[in-house]
N, C-alpha and C. Protein backbone atom coordinates (compact mmCIF):
# COMPACT_ATOMS: atom_id res chain seq x y z
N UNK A 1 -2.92 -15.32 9.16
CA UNK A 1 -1.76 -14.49 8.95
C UNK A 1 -1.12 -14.22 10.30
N UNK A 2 0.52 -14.26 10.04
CA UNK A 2 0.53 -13.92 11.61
C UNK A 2 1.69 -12.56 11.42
N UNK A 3 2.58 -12.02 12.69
CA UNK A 3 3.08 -11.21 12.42
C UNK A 3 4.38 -11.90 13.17
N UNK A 4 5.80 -12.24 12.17
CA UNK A 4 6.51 -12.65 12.68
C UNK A 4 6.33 -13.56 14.16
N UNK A 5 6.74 -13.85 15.30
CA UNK A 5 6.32 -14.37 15.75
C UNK A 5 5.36 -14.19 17.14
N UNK A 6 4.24 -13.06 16.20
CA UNK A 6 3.54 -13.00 17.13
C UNK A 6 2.09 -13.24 16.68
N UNK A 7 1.29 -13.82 17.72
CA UNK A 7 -0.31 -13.94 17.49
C UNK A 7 -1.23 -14.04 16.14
N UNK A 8 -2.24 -14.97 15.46
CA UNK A 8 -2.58 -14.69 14.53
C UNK A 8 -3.21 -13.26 14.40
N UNK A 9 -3.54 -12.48 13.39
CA UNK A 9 -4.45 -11.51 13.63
C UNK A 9 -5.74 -11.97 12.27
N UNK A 10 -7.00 -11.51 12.47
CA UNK A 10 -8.21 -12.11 12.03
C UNK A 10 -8.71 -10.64 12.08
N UNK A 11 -8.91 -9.84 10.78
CA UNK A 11 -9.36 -8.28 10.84
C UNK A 11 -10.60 -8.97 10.31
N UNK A 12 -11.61 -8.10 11.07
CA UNK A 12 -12.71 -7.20 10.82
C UNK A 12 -12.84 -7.13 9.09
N UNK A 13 -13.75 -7.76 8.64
CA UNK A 13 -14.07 -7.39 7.13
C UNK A 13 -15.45 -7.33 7.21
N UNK A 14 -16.48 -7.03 5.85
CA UNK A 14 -17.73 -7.27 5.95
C UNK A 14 -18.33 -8.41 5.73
N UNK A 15 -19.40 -8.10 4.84
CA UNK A 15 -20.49 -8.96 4.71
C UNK A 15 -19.97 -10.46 3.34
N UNK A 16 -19.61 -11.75 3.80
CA UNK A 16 -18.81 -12.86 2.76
C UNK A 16 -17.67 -12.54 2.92
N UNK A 17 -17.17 -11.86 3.55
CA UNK A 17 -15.39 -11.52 3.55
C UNK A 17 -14.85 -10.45 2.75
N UNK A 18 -15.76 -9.59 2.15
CA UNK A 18 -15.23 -8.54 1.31
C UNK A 18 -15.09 -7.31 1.69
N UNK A 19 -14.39 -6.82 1.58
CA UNK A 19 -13.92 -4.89 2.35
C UNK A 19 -15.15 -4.53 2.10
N UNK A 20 -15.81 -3.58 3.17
CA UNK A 20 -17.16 -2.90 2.85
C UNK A 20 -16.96 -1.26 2.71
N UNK A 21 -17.83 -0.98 2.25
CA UNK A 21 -17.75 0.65 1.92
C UNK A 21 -17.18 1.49 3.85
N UNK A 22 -18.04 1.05 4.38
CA UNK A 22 -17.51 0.95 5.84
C UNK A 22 -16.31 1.06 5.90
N UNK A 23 -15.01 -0.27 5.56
CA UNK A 23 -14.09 -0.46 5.92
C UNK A 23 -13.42 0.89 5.55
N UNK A 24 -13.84 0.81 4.38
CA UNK A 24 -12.65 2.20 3.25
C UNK A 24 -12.91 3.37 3.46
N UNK A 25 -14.29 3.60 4.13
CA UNK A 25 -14.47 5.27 4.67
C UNK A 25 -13.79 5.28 5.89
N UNK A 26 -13.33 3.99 7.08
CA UNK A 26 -12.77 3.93 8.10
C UNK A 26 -10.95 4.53 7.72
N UNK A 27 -11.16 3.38 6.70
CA UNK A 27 -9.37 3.68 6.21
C UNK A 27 -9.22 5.08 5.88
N UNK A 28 -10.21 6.01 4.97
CA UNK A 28 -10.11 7.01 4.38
C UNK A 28 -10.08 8.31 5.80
N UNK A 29 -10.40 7.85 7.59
CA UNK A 29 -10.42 8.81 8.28
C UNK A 29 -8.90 8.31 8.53
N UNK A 30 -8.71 7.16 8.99
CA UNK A 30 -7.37 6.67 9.21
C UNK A 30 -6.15 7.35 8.80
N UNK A 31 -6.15 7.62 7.16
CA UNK A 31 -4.68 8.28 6.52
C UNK A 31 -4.83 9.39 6.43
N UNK A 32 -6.11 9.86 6.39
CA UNK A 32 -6.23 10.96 5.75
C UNK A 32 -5.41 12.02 6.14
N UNK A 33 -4.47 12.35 7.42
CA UNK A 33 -3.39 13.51 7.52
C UNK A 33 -2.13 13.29 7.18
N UNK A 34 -2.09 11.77 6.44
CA UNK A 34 -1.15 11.16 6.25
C UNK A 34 -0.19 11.04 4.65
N UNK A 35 -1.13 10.80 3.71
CA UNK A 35 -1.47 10.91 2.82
C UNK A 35 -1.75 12.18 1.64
N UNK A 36 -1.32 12.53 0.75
CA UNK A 36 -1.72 13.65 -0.13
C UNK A 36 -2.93 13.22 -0.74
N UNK A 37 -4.13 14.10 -0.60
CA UNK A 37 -4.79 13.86 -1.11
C UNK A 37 -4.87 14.13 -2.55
N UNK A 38 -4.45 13.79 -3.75
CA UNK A 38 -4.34 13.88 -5.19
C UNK A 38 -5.63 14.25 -5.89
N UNK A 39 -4.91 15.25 -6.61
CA UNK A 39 -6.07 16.01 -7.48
C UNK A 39 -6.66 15.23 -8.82
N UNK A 40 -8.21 15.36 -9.08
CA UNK A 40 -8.10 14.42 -10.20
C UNK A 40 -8.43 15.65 -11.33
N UNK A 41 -7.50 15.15 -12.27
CA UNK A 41 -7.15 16.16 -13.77
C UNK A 41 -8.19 15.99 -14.28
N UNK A 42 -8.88 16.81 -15.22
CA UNK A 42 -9.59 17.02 -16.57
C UNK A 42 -8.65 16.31 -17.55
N UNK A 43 -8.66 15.76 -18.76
CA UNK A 43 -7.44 15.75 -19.72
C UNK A 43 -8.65 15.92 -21.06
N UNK A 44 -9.06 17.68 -21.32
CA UNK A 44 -9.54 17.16 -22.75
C UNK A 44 -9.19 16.48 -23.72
N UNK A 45 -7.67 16.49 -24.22
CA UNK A 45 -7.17 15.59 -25.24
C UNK A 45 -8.12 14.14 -25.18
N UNK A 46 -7.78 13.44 -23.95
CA UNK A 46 -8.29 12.06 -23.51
C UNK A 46 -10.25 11.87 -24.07
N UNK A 47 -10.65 13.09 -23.40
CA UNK A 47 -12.06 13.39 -23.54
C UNK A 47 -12.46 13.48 -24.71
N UNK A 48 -11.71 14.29 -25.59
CA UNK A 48 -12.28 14.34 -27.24
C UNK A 48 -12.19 13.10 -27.65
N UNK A 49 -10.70 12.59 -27.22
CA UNK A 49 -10.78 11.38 -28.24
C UNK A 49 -11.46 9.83 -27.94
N UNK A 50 -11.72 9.72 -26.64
CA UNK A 50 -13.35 8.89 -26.00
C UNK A 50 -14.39 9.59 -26.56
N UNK A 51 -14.96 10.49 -26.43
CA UNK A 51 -16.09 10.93 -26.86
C UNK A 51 -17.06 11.46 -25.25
N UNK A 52 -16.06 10.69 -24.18
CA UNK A 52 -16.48 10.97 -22.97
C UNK A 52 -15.95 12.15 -22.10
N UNK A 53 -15.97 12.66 -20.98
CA UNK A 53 -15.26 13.69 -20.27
C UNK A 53 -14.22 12.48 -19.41
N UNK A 54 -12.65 12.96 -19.25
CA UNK A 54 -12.02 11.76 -18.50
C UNK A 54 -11.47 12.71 -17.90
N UNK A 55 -11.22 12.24 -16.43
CA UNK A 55 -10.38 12.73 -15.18
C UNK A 55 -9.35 11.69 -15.00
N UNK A 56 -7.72 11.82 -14.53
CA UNK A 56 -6.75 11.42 -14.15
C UNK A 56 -6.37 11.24 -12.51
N UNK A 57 -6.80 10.41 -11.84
CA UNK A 57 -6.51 10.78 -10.68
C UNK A 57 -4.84 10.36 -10.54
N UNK A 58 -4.09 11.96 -9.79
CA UNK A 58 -2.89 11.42 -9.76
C UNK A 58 -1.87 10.88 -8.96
N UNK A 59 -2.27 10.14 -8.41
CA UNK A 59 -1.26 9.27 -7.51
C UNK A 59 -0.06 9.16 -7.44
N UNK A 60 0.24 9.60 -8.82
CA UNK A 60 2.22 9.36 -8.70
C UNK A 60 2.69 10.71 -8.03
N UNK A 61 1.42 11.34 -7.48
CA UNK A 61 1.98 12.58 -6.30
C UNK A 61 1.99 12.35 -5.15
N UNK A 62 1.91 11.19 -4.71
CA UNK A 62 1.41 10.76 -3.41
C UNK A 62 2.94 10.39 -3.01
N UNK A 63 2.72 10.32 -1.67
CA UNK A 63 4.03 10.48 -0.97
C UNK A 63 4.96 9.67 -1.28
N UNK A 64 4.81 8.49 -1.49
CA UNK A 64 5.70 7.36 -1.85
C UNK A 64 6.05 7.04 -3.58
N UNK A 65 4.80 8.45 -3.73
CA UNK A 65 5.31 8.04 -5.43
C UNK A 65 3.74 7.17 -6.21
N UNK A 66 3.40 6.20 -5.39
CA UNK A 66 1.96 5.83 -5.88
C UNK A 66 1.12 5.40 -4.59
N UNK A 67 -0.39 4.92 -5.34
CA UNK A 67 -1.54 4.83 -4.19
C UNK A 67 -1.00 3.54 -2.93
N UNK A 68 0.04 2.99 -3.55
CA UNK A 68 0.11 2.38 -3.02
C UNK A 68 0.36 2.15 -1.02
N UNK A 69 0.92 3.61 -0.79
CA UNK A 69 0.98 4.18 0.26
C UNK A 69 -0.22 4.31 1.22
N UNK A 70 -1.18 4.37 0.32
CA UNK A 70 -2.43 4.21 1.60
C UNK A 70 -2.83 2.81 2.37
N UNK A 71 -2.35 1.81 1.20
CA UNK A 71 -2.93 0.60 2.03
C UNK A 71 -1.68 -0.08 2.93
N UNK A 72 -0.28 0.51 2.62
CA UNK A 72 0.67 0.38 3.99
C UNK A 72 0.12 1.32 4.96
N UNK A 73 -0.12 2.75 4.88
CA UNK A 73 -0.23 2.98 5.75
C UNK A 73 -1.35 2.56 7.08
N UNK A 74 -2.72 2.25 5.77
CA UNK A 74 -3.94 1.95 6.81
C UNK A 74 -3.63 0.30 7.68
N UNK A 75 -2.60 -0.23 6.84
CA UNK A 75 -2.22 -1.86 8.04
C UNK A 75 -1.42 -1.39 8.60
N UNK A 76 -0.45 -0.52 8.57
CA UNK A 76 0.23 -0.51 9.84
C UNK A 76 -0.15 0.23 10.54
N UNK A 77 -0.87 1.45 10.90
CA UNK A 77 -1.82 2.06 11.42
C UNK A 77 -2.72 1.45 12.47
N UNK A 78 -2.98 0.28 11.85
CA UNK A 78 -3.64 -0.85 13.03
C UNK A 78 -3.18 -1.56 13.43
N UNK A 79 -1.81 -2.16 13.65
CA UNK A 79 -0.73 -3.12 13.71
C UNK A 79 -0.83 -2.78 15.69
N UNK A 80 -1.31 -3.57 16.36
CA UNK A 80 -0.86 -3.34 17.95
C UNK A 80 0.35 -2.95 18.48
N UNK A 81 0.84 -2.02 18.95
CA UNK A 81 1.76 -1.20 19.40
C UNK A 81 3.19 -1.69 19.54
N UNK A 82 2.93 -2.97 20.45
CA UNK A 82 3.46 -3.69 20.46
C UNK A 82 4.46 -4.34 19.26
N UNK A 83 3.26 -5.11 18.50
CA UNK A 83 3.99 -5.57 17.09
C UNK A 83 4.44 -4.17 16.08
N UNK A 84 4.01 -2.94 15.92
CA UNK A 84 4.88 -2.88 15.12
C UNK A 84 6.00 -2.13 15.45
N UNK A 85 6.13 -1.78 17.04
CA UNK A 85 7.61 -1.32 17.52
C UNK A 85 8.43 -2.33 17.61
N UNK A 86 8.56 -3.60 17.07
CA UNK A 86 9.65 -4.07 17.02
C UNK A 86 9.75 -4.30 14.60
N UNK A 87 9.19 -3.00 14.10
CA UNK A 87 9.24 -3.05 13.05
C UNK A 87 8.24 -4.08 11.83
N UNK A 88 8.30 -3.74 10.47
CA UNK A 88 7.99 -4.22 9.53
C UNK A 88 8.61 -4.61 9.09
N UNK A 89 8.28 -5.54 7.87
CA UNK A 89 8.97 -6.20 6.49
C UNK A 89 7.65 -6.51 5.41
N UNK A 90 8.30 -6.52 4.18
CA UNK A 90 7.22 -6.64 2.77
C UNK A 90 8.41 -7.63 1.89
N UNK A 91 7.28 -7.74 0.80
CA UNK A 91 7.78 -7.81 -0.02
C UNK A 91 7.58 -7.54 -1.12
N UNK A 92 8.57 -7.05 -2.70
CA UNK A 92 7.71 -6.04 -3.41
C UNK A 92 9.07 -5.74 -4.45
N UNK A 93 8.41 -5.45 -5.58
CA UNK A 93 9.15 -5.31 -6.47
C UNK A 93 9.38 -3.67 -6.77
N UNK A 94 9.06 -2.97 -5.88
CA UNK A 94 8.77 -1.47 -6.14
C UNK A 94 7.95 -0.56 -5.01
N UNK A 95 6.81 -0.26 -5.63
CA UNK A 95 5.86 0.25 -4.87
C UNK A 95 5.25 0.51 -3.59
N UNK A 96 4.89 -0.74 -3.63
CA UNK A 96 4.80 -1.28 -1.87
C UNK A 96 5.88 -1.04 -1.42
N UNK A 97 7.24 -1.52 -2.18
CA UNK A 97 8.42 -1.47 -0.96
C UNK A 97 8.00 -0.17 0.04
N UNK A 98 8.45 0.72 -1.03
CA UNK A 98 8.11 2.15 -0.71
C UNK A 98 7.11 2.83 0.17
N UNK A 99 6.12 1.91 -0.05
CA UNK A 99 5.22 3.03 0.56
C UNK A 99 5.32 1.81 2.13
N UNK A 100 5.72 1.05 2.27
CA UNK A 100 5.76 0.20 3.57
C UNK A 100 7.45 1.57 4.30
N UNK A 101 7.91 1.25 3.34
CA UNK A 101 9.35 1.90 4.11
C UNK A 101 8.74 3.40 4.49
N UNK A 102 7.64 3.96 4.03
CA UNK A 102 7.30 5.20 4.36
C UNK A 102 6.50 5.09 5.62
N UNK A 103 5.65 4.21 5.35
CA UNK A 103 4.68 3.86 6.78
C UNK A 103 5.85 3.59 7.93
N UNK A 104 6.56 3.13 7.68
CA UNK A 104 7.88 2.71 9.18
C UNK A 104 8.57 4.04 9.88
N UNK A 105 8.88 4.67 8.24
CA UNK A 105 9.11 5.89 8.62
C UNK A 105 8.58 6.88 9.68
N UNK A 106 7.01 7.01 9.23
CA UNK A 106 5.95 8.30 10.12
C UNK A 106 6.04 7.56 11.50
N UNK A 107 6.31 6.01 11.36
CA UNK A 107 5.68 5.38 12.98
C UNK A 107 6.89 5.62 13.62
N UNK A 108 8.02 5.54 13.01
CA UNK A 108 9.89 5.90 13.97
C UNK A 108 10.28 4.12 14.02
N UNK A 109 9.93 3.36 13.02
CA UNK A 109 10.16 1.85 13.14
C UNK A 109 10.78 1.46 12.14
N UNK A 110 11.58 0.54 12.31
CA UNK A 110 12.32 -0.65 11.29
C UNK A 110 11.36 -1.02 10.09
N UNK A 111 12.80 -0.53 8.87
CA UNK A 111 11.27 -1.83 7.83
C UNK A 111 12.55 -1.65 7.04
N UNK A 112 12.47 -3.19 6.70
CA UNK A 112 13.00 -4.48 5.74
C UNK A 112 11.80 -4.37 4.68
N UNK A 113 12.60 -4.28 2.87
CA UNK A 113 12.38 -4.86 2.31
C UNK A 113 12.81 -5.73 1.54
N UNK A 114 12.17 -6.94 1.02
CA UNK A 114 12.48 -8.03 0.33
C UNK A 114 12.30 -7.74 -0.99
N UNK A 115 13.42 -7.47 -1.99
CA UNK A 115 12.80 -6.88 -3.45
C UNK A 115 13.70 -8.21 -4.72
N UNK A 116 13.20 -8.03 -5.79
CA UNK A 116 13.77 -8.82 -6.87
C UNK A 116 15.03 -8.43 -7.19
N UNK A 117 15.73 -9.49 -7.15
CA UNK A 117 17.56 -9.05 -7.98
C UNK A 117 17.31 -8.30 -8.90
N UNK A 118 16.43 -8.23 -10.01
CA UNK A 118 15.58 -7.21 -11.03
C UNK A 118 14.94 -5.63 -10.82
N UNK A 119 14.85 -5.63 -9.68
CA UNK A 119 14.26 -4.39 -9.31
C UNK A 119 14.79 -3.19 -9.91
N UNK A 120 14.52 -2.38 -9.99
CA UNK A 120 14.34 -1.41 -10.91
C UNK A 120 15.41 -0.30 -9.75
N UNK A 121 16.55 0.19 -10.15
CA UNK A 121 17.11 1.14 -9.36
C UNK A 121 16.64 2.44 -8.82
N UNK A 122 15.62 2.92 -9.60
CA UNK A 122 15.11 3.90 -9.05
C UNK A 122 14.18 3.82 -7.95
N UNK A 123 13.63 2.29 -7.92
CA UNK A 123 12.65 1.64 -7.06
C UNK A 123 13.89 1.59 -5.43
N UNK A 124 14.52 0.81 -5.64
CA UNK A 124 15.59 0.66 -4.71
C UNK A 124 15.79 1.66 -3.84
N UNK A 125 16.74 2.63 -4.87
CA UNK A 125 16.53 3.48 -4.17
C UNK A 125 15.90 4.45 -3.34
N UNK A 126 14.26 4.29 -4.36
CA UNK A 126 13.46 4.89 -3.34
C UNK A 126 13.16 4.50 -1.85
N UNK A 127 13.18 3.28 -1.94
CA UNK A 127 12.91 2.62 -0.76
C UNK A 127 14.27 2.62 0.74
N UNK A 128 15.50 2.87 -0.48
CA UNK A 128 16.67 3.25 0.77
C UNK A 128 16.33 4.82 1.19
N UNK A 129 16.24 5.53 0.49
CA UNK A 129 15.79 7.09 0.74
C UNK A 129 14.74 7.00 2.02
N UNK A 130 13.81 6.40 1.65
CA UNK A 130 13.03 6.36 3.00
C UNK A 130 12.86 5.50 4.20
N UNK A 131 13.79 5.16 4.06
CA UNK A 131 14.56 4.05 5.57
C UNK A 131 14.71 3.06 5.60
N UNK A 132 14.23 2.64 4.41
CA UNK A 132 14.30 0.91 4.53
C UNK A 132 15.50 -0.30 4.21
N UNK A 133 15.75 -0.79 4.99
CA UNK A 133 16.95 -1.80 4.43
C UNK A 133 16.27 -2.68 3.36
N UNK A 134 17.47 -2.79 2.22
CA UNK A 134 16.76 -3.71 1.42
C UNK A 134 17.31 -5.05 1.03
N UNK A 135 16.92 -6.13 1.20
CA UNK A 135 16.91 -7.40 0.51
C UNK A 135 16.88 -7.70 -0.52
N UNK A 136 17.79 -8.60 -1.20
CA UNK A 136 17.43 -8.99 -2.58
C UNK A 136 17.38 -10.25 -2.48
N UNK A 137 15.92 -10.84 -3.09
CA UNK A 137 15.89 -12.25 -3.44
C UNK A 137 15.24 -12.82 -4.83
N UNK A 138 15.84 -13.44 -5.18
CA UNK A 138 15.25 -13.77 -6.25
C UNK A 138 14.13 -13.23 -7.66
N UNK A 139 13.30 -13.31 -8.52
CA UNK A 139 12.72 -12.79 -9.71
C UNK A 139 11.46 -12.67 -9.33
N UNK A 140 10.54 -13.80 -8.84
CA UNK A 140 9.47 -14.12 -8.43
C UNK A 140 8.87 -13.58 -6.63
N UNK A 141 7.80 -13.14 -6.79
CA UNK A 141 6.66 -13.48 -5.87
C UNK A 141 7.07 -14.17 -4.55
N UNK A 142 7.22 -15.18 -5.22
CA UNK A 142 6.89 -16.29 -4.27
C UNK A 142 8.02 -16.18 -3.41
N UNK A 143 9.57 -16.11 -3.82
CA UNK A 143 10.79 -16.59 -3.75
C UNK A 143 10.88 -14.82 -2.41
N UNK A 144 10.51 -14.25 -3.19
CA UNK A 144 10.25 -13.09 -2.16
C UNK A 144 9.69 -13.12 -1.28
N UNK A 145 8.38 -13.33 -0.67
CA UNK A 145 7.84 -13.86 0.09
C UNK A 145 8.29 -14.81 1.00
N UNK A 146 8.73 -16.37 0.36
CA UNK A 146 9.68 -17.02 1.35
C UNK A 146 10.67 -16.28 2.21
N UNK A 147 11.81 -15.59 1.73
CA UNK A 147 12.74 -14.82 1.90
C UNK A 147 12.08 -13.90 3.59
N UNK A 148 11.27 -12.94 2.91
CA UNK A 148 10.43 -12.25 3.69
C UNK A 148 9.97 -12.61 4.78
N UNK A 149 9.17 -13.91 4.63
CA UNK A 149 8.47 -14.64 6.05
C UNK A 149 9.92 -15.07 6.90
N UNK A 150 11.08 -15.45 6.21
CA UNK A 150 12.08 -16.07 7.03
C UNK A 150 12.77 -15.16 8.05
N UNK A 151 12.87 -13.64 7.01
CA UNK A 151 13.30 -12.96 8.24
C UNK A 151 12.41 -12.09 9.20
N UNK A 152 11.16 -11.85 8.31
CA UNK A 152 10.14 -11.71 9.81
C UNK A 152 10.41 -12.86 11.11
N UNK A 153 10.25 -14.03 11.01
CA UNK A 153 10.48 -15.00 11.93
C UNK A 153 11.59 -14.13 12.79
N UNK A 154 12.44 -14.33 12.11
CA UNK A 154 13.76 -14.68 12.59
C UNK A 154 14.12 -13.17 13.59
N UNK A 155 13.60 -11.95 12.95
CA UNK A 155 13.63 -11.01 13.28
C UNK A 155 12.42 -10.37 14.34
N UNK A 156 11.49 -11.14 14.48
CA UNK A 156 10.14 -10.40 14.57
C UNK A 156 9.06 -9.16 14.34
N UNK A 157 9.39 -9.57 13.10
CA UNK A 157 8.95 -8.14 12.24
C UNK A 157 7.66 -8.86 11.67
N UNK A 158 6.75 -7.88 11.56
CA UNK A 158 5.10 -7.65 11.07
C UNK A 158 5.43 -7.78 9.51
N UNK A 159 4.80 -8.68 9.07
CA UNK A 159 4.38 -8.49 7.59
C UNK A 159 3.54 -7.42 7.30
N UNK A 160 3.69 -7.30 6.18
CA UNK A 160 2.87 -5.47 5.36
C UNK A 160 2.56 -6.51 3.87
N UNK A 161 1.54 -7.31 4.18
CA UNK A 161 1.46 -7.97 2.61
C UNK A 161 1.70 -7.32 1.78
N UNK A 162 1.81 -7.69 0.59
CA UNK A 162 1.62 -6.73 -0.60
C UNK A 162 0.09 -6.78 -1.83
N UNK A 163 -0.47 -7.31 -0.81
CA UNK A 163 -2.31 -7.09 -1.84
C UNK A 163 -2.79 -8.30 -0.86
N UNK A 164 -4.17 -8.82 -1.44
CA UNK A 164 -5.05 -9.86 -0.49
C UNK A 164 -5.02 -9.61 0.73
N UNK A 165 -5.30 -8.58 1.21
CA UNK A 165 -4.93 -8.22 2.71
C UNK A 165 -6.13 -6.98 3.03
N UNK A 166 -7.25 -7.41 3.74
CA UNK A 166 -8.62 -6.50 3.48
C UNK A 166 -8.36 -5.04 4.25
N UNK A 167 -7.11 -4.82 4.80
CA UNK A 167 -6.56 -3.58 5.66
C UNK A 167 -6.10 -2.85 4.37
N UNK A 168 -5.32 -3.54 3.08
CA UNK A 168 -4.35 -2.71 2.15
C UNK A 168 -5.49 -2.64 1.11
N UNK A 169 -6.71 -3.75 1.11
CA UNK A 169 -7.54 -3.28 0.42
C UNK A 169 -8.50 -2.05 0.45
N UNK A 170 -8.59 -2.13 1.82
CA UNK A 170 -9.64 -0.65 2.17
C UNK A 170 -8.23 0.56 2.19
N UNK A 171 -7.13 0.52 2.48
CA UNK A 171 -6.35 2.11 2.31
C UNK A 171 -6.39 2.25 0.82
N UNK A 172 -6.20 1.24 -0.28
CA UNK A 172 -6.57 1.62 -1.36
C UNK A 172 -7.22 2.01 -1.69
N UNK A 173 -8.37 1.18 -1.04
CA UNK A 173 -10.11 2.01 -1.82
C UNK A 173 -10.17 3.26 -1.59
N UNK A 174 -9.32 4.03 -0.59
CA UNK A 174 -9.84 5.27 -0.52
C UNK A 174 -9.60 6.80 -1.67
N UNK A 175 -8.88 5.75 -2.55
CA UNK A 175 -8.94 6.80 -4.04
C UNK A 175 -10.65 6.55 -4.53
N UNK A 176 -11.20 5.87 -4.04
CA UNK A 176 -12.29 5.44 -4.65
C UNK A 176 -13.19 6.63 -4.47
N UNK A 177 -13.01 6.82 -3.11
CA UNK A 177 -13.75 8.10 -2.04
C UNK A 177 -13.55 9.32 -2.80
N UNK A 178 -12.10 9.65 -2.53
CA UNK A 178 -11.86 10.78 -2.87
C UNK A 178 -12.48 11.41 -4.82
N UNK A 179 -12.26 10.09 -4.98
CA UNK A 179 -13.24 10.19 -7.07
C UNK A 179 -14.22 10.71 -7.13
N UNK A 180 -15.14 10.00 -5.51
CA UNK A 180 -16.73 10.31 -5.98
C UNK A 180 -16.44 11.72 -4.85
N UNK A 181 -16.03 12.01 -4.59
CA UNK A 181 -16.04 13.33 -3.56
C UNK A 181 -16.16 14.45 -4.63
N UNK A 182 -14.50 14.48 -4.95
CA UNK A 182 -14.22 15.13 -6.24
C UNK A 182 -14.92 15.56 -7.65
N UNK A 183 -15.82 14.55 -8.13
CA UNK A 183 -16.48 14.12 -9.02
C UNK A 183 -17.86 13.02 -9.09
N UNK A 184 -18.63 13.62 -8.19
CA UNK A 184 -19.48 12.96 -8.01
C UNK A 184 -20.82 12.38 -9.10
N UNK A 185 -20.58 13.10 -10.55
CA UNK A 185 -21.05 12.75 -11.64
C UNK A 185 -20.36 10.99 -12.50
N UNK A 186 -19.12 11.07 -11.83
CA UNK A 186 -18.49 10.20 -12.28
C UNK A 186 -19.16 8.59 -12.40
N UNK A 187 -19.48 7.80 -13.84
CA UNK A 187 -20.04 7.00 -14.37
C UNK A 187 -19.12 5.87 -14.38
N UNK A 188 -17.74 5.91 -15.03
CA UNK A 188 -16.82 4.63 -14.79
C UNK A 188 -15.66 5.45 -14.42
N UNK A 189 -15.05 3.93 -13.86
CA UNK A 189 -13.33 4.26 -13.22
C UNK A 189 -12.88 3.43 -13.67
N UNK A 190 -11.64 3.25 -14.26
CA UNK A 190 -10.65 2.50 -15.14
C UNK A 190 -9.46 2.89 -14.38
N UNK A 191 -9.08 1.17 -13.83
CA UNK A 191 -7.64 1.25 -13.32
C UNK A 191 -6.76 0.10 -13.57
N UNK A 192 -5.64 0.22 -13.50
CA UNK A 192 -4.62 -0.76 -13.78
C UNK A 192 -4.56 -1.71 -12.52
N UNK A 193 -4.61 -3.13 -12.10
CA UNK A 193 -4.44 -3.49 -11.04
C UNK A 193 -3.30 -4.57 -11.04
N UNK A 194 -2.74 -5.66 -10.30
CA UNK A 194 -2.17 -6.14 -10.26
C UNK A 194 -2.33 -7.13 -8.30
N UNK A 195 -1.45 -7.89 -8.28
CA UNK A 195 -1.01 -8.76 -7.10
C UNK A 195 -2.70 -9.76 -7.00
């Protein structure tokens, strides 16, 4: 991976290449003044009708709107000084935009995002609200991404992947933390994932 046109970077993962509990308690000191830490709900309704006790952890309170904010913040957080004062870029149909345009924000830096002609206006806008110029390219992933890498190049701006990236994997995990902190009886976690 590189960052526009600077240097590969090769992070630190654990043991086969997989984020270690390590990484995500690192990430979890990393954001932590950064970040709302979100309360996780009781919902008896939910509970009677499992048969189990269920907690809600709520993320859509988190600064950018979802969790997604921790794993921009914990990569750019480590981004060398250097690379990310000449800014970020993503790409993202929403979420990420957001929580990358928020991470640019706290640092006082540029961030480009690359979003779908489809994008959702409230998404958009969130992401202009919090500083970010936005791009429109195409429906797909991919077409975004191209787009994205072209004007990192061109611009020298740091990519902020949007998932497969063991920095955005450990700022995520750290809802993981805060579950068993919160709720340390807790038996399963059920989440929606995606990228």
């Amino acid at each position: 991976m590189t960052f526009g046109a600077s240097a590969p970077l090769f992070p630190a993962v654990g043991v086969d290449g997989l984020v270690s509990l390590d990484d995500v308690r690192a990430a979890a000191v990393r954001v932590q003044d950064l970040i709302v830490r979100t309360p996780l709900l009781a919902s008896p309704e939910a509970s009677e009708r499992v048969g189990h006790e269920v907690r809600f952890k709520c993320e859509s309170l988190q600064r950018s709107g979802s969790f997604k904010a921790r794993g921009a913040l914990n990569f750019v957080l480590q981004l060398p000084h250097d690379v990310v004062a000449r800014g970020v870029i993503t790409y993202s149909s929403g979420n990420h935009a957001q929580a990358v345009a928020l991470a640019a924000r706290l640092k006082g830096v540029r961030a480009v995002v690359v979003m779908p002609v489809t994008a959702p206006e409230i998404k958009v806008r969130g992401a202009e609200q919090l500083g970010a110029e936005v791009v429109f390219e195409g429906t797909t992933s991919i077409e975004r991404r191209v787009r994205a890498e072209g004007i990192a190049e061109e611009d020298g701006l740091a990519m902020v992947p949007p998932f497969d990236h063991p920095w955005i994997i450990a700022g995520q995990g750290t809802t993981g933390i805060e579950i068993q902190e919160d709720w340390p009886e807790v038996e399963t976690v059920l989440m929606p994932i995606g990228g």
